[in-house]
PDB file of N, CA and C in Angstrom:
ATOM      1  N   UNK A   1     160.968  32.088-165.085  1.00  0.00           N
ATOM      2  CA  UNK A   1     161.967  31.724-164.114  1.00  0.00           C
ATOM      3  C   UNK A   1     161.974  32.757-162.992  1.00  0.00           C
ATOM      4  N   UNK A   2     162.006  32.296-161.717  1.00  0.00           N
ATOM      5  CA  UNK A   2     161.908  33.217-160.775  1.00  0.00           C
ATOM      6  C   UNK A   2     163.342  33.393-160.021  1.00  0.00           C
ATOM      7  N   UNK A   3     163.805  34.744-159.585  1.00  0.00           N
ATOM      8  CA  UNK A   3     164.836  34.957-159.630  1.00  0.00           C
ATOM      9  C   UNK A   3     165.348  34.415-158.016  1.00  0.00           C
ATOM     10  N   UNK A   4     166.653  34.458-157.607  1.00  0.00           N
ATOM     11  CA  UNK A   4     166.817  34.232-156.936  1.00  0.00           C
ATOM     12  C   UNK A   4     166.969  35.233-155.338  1.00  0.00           C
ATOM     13  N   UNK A   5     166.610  34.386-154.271  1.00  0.00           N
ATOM     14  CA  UNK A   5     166.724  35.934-153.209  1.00  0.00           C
ATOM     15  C   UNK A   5     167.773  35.333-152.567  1.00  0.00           C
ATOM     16  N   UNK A   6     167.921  36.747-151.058  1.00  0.00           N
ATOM     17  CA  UNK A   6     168.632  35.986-150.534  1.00  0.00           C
ATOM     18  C   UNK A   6     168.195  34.921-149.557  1.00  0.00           C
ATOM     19  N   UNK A   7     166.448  34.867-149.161  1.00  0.00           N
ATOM     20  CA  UNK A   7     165.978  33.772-148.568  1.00  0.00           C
ATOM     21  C   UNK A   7     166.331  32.260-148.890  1.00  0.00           C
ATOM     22  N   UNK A   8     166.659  32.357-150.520  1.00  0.00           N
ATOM     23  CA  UNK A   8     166.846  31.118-150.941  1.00  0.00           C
ATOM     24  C   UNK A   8     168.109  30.893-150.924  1.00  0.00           C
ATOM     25  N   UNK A   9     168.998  31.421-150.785  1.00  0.00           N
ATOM     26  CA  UNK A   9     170.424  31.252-150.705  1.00  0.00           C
ATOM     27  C   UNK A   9     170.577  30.730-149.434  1.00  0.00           C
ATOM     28  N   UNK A  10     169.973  31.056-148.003  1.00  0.00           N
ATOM     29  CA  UNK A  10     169.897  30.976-146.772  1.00  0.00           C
ATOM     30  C   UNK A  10     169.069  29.734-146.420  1.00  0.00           C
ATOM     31  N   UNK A  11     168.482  29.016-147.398  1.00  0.00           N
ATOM     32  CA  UNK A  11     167.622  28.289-147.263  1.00  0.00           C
ATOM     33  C   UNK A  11     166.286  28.734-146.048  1.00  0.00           C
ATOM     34  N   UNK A  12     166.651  29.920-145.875  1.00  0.00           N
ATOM     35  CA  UNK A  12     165.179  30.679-144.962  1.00  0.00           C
ATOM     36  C   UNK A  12     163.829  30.739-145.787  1.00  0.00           C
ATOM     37  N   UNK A  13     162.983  29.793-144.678  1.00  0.00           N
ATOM     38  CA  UNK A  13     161.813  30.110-145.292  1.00  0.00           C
ATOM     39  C   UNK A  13     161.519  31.570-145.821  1.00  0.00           C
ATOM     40  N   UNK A  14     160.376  32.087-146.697  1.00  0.00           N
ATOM     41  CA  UNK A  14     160.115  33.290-147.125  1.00  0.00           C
ATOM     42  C   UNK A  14     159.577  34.026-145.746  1.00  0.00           C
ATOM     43  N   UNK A  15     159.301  35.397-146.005  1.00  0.00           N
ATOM     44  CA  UNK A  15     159.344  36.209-144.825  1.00  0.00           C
ATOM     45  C   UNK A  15     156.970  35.678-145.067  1.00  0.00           C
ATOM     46  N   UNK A  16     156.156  35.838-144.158  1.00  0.00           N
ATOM     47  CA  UNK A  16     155.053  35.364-144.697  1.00  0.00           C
ATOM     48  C   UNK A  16     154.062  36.090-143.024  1.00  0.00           C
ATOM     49  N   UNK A  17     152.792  36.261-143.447  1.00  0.00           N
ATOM     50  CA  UNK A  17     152.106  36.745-141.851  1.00  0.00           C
ATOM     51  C   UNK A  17     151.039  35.437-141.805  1.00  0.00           C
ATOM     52  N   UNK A  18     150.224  34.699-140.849  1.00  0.00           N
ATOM     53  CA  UNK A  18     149.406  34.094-140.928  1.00  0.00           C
ATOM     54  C   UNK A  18     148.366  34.523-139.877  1.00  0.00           C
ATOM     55  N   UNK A  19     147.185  34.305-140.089  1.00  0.00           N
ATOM     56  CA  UNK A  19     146.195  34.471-139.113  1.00  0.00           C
ATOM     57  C   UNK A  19     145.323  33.576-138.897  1.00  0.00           C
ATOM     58  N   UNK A  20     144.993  33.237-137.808  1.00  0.00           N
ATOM     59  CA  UNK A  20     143.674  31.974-137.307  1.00  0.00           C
ATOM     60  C   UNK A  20     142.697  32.774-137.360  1.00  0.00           C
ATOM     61  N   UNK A  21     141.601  32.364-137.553  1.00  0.00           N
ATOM     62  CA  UNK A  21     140.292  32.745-137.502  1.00  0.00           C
ATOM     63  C   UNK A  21     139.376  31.253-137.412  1.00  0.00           C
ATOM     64  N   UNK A  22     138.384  32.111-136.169  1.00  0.00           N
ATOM     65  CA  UNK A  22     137.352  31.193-135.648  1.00  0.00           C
ATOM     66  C   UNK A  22     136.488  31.913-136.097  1.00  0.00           C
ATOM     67  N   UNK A  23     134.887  31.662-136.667  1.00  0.00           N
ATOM     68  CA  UNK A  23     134.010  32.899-137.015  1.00  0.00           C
ATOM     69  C   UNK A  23     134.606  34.393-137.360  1.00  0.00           C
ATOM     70  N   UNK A  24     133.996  35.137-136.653  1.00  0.00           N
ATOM     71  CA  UNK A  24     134.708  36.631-136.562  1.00  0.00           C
ATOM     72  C   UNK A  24     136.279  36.867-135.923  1.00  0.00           C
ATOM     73  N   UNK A  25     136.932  36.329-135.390  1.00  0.00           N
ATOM     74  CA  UNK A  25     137.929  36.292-134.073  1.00  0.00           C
ATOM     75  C   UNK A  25     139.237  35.676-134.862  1.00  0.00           C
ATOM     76  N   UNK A  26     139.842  36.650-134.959  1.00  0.00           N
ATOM     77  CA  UNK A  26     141.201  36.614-135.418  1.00  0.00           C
ATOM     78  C   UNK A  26     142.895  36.933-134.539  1.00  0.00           C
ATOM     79  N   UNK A  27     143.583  35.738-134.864  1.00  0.00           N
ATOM     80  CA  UNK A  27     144.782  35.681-133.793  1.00  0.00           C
ATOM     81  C   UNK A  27     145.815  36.236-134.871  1.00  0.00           C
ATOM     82  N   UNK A  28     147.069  36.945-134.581  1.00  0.00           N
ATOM     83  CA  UNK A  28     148.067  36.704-135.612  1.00  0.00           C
ATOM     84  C   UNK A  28     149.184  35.274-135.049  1.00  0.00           C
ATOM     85  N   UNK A  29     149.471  34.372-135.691  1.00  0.00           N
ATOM     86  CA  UNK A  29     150.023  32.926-135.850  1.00  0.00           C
ATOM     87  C   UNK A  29     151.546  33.212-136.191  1.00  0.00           C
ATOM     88  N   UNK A  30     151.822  34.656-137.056  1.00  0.00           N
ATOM     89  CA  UNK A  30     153.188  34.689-137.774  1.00  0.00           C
ATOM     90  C   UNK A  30     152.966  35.480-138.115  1.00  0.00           C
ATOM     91  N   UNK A  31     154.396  36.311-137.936  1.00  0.00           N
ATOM     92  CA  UNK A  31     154.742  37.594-138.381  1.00  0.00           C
ATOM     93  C   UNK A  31     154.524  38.699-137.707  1.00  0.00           C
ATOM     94  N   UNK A  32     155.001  38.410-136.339  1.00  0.00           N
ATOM     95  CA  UNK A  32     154.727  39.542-135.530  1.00  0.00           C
ATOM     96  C   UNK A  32     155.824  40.744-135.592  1.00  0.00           C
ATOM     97  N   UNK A  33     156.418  40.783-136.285  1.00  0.00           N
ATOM     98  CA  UNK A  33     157.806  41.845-136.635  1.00  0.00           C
ATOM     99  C   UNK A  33     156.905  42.809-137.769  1.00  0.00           C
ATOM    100  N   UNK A  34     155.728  42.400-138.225  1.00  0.00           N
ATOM    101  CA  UNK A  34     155.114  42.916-139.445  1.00  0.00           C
ATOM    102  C   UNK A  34     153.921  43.873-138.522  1.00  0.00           C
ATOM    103  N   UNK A  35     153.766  43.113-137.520  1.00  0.00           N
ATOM    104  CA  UNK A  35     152.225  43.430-136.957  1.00  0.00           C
ATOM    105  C   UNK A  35     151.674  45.067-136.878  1.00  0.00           C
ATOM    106  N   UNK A  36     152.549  46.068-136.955  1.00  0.00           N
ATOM    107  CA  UNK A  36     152.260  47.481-136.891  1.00  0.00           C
ATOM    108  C   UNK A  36     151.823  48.020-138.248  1.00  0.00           C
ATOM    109  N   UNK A  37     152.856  47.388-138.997  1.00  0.00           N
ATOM    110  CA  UNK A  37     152.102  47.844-140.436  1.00  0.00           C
ATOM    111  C   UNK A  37     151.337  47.154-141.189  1.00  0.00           C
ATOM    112  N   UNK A  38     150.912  45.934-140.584  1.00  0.00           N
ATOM    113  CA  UNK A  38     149.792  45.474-140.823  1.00  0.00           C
ATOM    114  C   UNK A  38     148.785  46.102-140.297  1.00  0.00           C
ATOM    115  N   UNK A  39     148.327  46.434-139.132  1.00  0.00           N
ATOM    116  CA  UNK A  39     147.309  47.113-138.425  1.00  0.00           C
ATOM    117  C   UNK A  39     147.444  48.530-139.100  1.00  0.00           C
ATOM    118  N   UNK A  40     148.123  49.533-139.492  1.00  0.00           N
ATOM    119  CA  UNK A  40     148.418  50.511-140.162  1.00  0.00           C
ATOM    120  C   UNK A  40     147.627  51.021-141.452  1.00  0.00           C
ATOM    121  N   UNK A  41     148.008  49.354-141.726  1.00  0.00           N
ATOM    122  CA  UNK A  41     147.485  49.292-143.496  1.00  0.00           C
ATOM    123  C   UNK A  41     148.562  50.273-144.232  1.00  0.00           C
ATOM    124  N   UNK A  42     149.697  50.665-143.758  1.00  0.00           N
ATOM    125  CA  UNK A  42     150.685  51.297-144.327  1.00  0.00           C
ATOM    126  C   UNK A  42     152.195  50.541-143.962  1.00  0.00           C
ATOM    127  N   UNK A  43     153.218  50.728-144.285  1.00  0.00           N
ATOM    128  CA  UNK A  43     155.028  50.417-144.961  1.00  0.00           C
ATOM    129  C   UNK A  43     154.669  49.210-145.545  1.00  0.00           C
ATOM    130  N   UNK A  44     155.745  48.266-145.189  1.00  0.00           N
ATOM    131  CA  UNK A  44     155.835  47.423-145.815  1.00  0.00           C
ATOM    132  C   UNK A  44     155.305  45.878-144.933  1.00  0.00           C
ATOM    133  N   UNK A  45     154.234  45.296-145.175  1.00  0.00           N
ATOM    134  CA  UNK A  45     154.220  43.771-144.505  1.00  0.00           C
ATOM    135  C   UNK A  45     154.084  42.661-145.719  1.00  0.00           C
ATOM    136  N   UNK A  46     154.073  41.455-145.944  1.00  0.00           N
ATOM    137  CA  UNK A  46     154.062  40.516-147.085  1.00  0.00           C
ATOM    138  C   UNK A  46     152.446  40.207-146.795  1.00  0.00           C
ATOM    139  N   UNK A  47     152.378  40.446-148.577  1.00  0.00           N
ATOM    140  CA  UNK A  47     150.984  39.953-148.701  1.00  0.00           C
ATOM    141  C   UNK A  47     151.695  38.870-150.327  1.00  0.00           C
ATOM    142  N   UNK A  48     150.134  38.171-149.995  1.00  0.00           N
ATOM    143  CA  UNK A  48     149.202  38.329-149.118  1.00  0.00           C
ATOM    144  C   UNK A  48     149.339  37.674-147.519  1.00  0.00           C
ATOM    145  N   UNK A  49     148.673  38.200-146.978  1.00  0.00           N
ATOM    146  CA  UNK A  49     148.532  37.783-145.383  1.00  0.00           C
ATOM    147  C   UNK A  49     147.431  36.407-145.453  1.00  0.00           C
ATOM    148  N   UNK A  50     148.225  34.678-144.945  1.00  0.00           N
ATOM    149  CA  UNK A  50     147.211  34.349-144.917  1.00  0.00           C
ATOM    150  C   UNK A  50     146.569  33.971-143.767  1.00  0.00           C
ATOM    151  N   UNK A  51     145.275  33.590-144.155  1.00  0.00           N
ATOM    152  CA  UNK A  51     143.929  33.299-142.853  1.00  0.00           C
ATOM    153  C   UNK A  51     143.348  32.180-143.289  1.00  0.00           C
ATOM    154  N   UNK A  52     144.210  31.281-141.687  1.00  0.00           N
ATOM    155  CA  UNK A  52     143.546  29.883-141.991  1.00  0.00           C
ATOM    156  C   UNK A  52     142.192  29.914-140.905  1.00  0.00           C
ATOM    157  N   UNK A  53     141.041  29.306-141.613  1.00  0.00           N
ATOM    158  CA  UNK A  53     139.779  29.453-141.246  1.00  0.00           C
ATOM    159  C   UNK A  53     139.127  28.142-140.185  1.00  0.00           C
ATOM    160  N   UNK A  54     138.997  28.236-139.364  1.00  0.00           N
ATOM    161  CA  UNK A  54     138.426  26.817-138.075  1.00  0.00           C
ATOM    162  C   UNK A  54     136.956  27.055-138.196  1.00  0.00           C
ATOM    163  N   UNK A  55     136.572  25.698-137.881  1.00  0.00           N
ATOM    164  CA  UNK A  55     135.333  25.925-137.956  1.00  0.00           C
ATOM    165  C   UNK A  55     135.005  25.975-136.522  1.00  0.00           C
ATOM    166  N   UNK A  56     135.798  26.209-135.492  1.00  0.00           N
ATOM    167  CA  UNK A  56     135.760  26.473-133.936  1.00  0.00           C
ATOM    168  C   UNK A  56     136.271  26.407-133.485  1.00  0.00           C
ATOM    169  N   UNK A  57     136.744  26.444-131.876  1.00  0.00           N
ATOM    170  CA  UNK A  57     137.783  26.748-130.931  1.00  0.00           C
ATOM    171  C   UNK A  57     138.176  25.085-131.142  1.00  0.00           C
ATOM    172  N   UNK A  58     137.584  24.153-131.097  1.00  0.00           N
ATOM    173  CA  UNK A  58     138.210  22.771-130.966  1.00  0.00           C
ATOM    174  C   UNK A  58     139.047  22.403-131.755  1.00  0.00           C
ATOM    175  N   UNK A  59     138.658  22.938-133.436  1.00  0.00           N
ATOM    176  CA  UNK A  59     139.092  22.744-134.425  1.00  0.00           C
ATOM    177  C   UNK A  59     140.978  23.023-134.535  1.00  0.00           C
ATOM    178  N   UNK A  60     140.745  24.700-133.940  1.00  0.00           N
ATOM    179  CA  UNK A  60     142.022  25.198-133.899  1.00  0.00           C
ATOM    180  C   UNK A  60     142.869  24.773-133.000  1.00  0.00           C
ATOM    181  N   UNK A  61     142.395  24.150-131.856  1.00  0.00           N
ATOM    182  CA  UNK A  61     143.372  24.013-130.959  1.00  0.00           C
ATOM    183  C   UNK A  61     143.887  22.523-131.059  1.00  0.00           C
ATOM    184  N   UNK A  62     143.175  22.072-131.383  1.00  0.00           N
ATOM    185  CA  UNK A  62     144.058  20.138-132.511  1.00  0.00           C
ATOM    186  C   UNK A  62     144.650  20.658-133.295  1.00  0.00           C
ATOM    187  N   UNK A  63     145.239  21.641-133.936  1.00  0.00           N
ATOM    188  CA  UNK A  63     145.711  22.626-134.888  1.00  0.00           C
ATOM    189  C   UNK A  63     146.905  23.094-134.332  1.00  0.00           C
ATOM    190  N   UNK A  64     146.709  23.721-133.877  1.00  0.00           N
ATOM    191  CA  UNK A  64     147.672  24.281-132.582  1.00  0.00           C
ATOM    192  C   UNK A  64     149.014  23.207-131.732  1.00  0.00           C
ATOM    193  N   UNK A  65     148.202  22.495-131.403  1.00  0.00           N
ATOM    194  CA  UNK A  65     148.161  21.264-130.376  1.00  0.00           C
ATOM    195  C   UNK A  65     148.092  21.297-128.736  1.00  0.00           C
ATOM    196  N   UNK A  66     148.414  20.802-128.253  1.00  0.00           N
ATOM    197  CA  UNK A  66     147.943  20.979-126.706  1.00  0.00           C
ATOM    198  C   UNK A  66     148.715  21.570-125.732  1.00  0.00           C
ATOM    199  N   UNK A  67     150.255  21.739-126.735  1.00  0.00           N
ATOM    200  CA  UNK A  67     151.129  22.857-125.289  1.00  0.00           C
ATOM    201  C   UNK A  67     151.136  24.096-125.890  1.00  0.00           C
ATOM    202  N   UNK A  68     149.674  24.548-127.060  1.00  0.00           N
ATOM    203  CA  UNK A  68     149.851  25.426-126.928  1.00  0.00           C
ATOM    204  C   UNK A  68     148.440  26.714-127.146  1.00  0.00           C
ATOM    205  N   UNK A  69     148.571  27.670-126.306  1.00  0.00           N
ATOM    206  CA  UNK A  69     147.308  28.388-125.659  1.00  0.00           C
ATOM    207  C   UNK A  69     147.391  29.582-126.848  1.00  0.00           C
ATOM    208  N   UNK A  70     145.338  29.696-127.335  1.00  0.00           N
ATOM    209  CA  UNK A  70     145.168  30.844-128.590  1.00  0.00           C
ATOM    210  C   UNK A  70     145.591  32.013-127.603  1.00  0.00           C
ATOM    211  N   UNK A  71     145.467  32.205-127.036  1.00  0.00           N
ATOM    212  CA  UNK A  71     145.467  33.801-125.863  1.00  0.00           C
ATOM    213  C   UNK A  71     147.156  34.325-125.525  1.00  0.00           C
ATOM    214  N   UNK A  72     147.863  33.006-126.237  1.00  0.00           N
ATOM    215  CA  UNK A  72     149.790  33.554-126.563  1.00  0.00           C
ATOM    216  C   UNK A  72     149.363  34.175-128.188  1.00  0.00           C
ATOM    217  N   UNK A  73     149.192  34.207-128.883  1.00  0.00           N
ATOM    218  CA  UNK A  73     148.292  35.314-129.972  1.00  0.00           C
ATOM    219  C   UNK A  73     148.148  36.568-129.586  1.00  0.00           C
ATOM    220  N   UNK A  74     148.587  37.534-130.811  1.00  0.00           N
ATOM    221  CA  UNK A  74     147.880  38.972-131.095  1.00  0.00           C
ATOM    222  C   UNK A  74     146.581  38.903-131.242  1.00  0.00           C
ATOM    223  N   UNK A  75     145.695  39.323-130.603  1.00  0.00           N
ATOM    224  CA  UNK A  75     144.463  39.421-131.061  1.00  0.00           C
ATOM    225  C   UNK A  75     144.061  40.247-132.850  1.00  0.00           C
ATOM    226  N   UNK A  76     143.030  40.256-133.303  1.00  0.00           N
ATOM    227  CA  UNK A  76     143.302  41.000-134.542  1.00  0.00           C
ATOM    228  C   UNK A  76     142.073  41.366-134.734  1.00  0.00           C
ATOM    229  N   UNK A  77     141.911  42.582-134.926  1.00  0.00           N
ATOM    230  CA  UNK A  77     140.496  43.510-135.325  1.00  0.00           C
ATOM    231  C   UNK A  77     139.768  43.233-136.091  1.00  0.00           C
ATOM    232  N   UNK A  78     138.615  42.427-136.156  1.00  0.00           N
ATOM    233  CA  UNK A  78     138.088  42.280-137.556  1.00  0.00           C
ATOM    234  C   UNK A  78     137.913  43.423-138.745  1.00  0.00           C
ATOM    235  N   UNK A  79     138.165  44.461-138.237  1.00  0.00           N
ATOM    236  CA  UNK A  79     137.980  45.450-139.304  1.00  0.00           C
ATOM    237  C   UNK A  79     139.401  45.562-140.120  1.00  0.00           C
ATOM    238  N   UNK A  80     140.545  45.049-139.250  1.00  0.00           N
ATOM    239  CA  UNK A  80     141.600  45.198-140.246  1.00  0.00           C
ATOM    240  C   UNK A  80     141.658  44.089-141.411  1.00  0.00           C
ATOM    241  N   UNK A  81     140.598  42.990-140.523  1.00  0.00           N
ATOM    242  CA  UNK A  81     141.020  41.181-141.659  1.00  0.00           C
ATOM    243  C   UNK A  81     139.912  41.923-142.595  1.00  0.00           C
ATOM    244  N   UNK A  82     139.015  42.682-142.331  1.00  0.00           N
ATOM    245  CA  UNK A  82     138.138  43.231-143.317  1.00  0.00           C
ATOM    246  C   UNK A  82     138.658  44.409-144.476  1.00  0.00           C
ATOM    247  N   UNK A  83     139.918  44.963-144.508  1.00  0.00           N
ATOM    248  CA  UNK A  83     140.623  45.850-144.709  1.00  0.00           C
ATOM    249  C   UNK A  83     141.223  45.019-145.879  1.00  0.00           C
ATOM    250  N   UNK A  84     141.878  44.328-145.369  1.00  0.00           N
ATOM    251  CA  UNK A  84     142.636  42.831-145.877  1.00  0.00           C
ATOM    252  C   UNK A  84     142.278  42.908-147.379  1.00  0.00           C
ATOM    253  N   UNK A  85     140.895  41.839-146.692  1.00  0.00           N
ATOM    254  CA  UNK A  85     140.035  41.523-147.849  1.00  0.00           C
ATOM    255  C   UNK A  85     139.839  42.358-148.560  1.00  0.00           C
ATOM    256  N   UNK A  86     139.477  43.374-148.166  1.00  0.00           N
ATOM    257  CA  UNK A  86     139.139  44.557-149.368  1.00  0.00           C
ATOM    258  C   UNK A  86     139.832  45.179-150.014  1.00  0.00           C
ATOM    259  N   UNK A  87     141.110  44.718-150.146  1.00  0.00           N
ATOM    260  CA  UNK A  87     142.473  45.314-150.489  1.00  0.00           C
ATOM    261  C   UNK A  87     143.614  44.708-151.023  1.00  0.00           C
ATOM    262  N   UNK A  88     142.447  43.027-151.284  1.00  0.00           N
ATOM    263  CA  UNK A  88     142.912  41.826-151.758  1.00  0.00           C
ATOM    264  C   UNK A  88     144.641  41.389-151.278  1.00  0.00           C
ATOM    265  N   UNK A  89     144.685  41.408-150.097  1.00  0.00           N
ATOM    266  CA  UNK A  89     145.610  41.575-149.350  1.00  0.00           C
ATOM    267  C   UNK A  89     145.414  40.149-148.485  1.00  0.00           C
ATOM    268  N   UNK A  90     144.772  39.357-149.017  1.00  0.00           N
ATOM    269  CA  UNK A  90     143.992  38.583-148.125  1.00  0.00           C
ATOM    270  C   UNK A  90     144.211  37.464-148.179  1.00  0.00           C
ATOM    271  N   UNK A  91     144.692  35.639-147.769  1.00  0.00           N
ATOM    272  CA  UNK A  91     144.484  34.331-148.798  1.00  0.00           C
ATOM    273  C   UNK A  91     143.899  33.597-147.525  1.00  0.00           C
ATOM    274  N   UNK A  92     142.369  33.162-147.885  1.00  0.00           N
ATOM    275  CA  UNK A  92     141.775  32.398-147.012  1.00  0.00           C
ATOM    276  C   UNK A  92     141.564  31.155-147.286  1.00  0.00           C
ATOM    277  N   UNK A  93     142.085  30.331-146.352  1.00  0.00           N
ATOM    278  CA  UNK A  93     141.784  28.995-146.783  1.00  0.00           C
ATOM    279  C   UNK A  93     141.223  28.380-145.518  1.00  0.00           C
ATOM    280  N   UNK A  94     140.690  27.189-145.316  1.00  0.00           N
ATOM    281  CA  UNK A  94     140.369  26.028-144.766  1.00  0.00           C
ATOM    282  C   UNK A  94     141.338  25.179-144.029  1.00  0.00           C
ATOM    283  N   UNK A  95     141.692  25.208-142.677  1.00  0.00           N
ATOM    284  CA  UNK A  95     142.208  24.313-142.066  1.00  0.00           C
ATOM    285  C   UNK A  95     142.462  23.062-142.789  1.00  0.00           C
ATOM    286  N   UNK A  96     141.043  22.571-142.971  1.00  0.00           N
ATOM    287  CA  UNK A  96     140.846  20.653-143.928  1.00  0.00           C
ATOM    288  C   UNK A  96     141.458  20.895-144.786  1.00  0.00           C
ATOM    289  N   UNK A  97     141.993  22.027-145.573  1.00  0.00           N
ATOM    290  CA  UNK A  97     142.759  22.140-146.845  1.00  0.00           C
ATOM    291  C   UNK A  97     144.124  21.886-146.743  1.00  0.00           C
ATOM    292  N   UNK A  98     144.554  21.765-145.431  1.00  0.00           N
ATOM    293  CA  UNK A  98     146.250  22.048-145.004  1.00  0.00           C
ATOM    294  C   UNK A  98     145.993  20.522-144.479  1.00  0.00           C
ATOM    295  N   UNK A  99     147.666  20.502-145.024  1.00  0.00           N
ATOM    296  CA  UNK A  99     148.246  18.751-145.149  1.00  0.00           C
ATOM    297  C   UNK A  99     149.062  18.870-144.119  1.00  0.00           C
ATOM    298  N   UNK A 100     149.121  19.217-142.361  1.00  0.00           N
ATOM    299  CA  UNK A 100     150.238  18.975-141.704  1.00  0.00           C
ATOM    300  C   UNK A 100     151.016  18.236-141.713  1.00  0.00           C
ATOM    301  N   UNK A 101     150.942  16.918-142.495  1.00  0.00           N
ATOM    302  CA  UNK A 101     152.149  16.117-142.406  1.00  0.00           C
ATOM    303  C   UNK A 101     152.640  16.055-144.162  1.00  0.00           C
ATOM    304  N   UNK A 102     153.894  16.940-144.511  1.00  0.00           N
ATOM    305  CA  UNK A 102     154.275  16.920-145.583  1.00  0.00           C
ATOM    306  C   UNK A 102     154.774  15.395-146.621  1.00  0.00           C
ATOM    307  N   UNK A 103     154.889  14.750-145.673  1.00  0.00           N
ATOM    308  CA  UNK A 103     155.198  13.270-146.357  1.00  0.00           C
ATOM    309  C   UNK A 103     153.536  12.599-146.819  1.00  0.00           C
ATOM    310  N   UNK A 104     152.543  12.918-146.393  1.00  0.00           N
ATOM    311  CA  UNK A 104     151.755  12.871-146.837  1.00  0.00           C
ATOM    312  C   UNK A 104     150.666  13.371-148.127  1.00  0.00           C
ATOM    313  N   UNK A 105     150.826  12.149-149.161  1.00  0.00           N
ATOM    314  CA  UNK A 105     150.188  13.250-150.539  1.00  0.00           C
ATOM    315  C   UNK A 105     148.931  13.011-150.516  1.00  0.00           C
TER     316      UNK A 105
END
Protein backbone atom coordinates (compact mmCIF):
# COMPACT_ATOMS: atom_id res chain seq x y z
CA UNK A 1 0.00 0.00 0.00
CA UNK A 2 1.41 3.25 -0.90
CA UNK A 3 1.13 5.95 1.45
CA UNK A 4 -0.49 8.94 1.07
CA UNK A 5 1.13 12.57 0.06
CA UNK A 6 0.18 15.72 0.05
CA UNK A 7 0.08 15.70 -3.92
CA UNK A 8 -2.69 13.33 -3.57
CA UNK A 9 -4.70 15.10 -1.19
CA UNK A 10 -4.40 18.21 -3.65
CA UNK A 11 -5.22 16.11 -6.40
CA UNK A 12 -1.73 17.68 -7.93
CA UNK A 13 -0.21 15.80 -10.36
CA UNK A 14 3.26 14.31 -8.89
CA UNK A 15 6.18 16.73 -8.99
CA UNK A 16 8.06 14.78 -12.43
CA UNK A 17 11.07 16.34 -15.11
CA UNK A 18 10.60 15.30 -18.83
CA UNK A 19 12.91 15.59 -21.72
CA UNK A 20 12.50 15.42 -25.68
CA UNK A 21 15.12 14.00 -27.47
CA UNK A 22 15.72 13.94 -31.23
CA UNK A 23 19.00 11.77 -31.90
CA UNK A 24 21.60 13.43 -29.65
CA UNK A 25 19.55 16.88 -28.88
CA UNK A 26 17.79 17.20 -25.81
CA UNK A 27 15.00 19.90 -24.69
CA UNK A 28 13.77 20.00 -20.99
CA UNK A 29 9.56 19.65 -21.57
CA UNK A 30 8.99 19.80 -17.51
CA UNK A 31 10.37 20.70 -14.59
CA UNK A 32 12.09 23.66 -14.98
CA UNK A 33 12.05 24.63 -11.10
CA UNK A 34 14.36 21.32 -10.95
CA UNK A 35 16.62 22.37 -13.88
CA UNK A 36 19.86 23.50 -11.72
CA UNK A 37 20.05 20.46 -9.86
CA UNK A 38 19.51 18.51 -12.51
CA UNK A 39 22.42 19.95 -14.52
CA UNK A 40 24.40 19.81 -11.07
CA UNK A 41 23.80 16.21 -10.70
CA UNK A 42 23.46 17.38 -7.03
CA UNK A 43 20.14 18.46 -4.23
CA UNK A 44 17.21 17.29 -4.86
CA UNK A 45 15.31 16.78 -8.58
CA UNK A 46 12.66 13.64 -9.15
CA UNK A 47 13.95 10.77 -10.74
CA UNK A 48 13.68 9.22 -12.62
CA UNK A 49 13.84 12.03 -15.23
CA UNK A 50 11.90 10.97 -18.20
CA UNK A 51 13.11 11.08 -22.03
CA UNK A 52 10.65 10.77 -24.55
CA UNK A 53 12.58 9.69 -27.72
CA UNK A 54 11.44 11.16 -31.64
CA UNK A 55 12.57 9.71 -34.28
CA UNK A 56 12.97 13.51 -35.70
CA UNK A 57 12.14 17.05 -35.67
CA UNK A 58 8.70 16.17 -37.50
CA UNK A 59 7.97 13.55 -35.19
CA UNK A 60 8.22 15.90 -32.14
CA UNK A 61 6.62 18.71 -33.32
CA UNK A 62 3.03 16.65 -34.16
CA UNK A 63 3.91 15.95 -30.52
CA UNK A 64 4.20 19.22 -29.45
CA UNK A 65 1.60 20.55 -31.83
CA UNK A 66 1.70 23.56 -33.97
CA UNK A 67 1.39 26.64 -31.49
CA UNK A 68 4.12 25.34 -30.17
CA UNK A 69 8.08 26.12 -30.94
CA UNK A 70 11.16 23.31 -29.62
CA UNK A 71 13.50 26.57 -29.18
CA UNK A 72 10.70 27.75 -26.03
CA UNK A 73 12.82 24.61 -24.40
CA UNK A 74 15.94 24.42 -22.16
CA UNK A 75 18.33 23.10 -24.26
CA UNK A 76 20.11 20.00 -22.46
CA UNK A 77 23.75 18.78 -22.63
CA UNK A 78 24.07 15.49 -23.82
CA UNK A 79 26.59 14.76 -21.32
CA UNK A 80 24.18 15.43 -18.52
CA UNK A 81 21.23 12.91 -20.37
CA UNK A 82 24.50 10.78 -20.40
CA UNK A 83 25.05 11.32 -16.61
CA UNK A 84 21.37 10.39 -16.28
CA UNK A 85 21.76 7.23 -17.77
CA UNK A 86 24.65 6.32 -15.99
CA UNK A 87 23.22 6.97 -12.76
CA UNK A 88 20.09 5.16 -13.70
CA UNK A 89 18.41 8.33 -13.20
CA UNK A 90 17.04 7.92 -16.52
CA UNK A 91 13.30 6.44 -18.13
CA UNK A 92 13.45 6.32 -21.90
CA UNK A 93 10.73 5.64 -23.84
CA UNK A 94 9.29 6.00 -27.40
CA UNK A 95 6.97 8.68 -28.42
CA UNK A 96 4.74 5.53 -30.38
CA UNK A 97 4.64 4.22 -26.83
CA UNK A 98 2.59 7.28 -25.42
CA UNK A 99 -1.25 7.15 -25.76
CA UNK A 100 -2.07 11.04 -26.00
CA UNK A 101 -5.54 10.51 -25.89
CA UNK A 102 -6.32 8.88 -22.42
CA UNK A 103 -9.84 7.66 -23.37
CA UNK A 104 -8.14 5.66 -25.69
CA UNK A 105 -7.10 1.89 -24.70
Amino acid sequence: MRDETDDDKNNEPPLRMVLFAVNETYWLAQGEEFLNEMLKGSGYFPTPVTCILFTDGNELQEFIGPDMNVMEFWGINPDVVARLRRDNHLKEIHAHQINPDPDVT
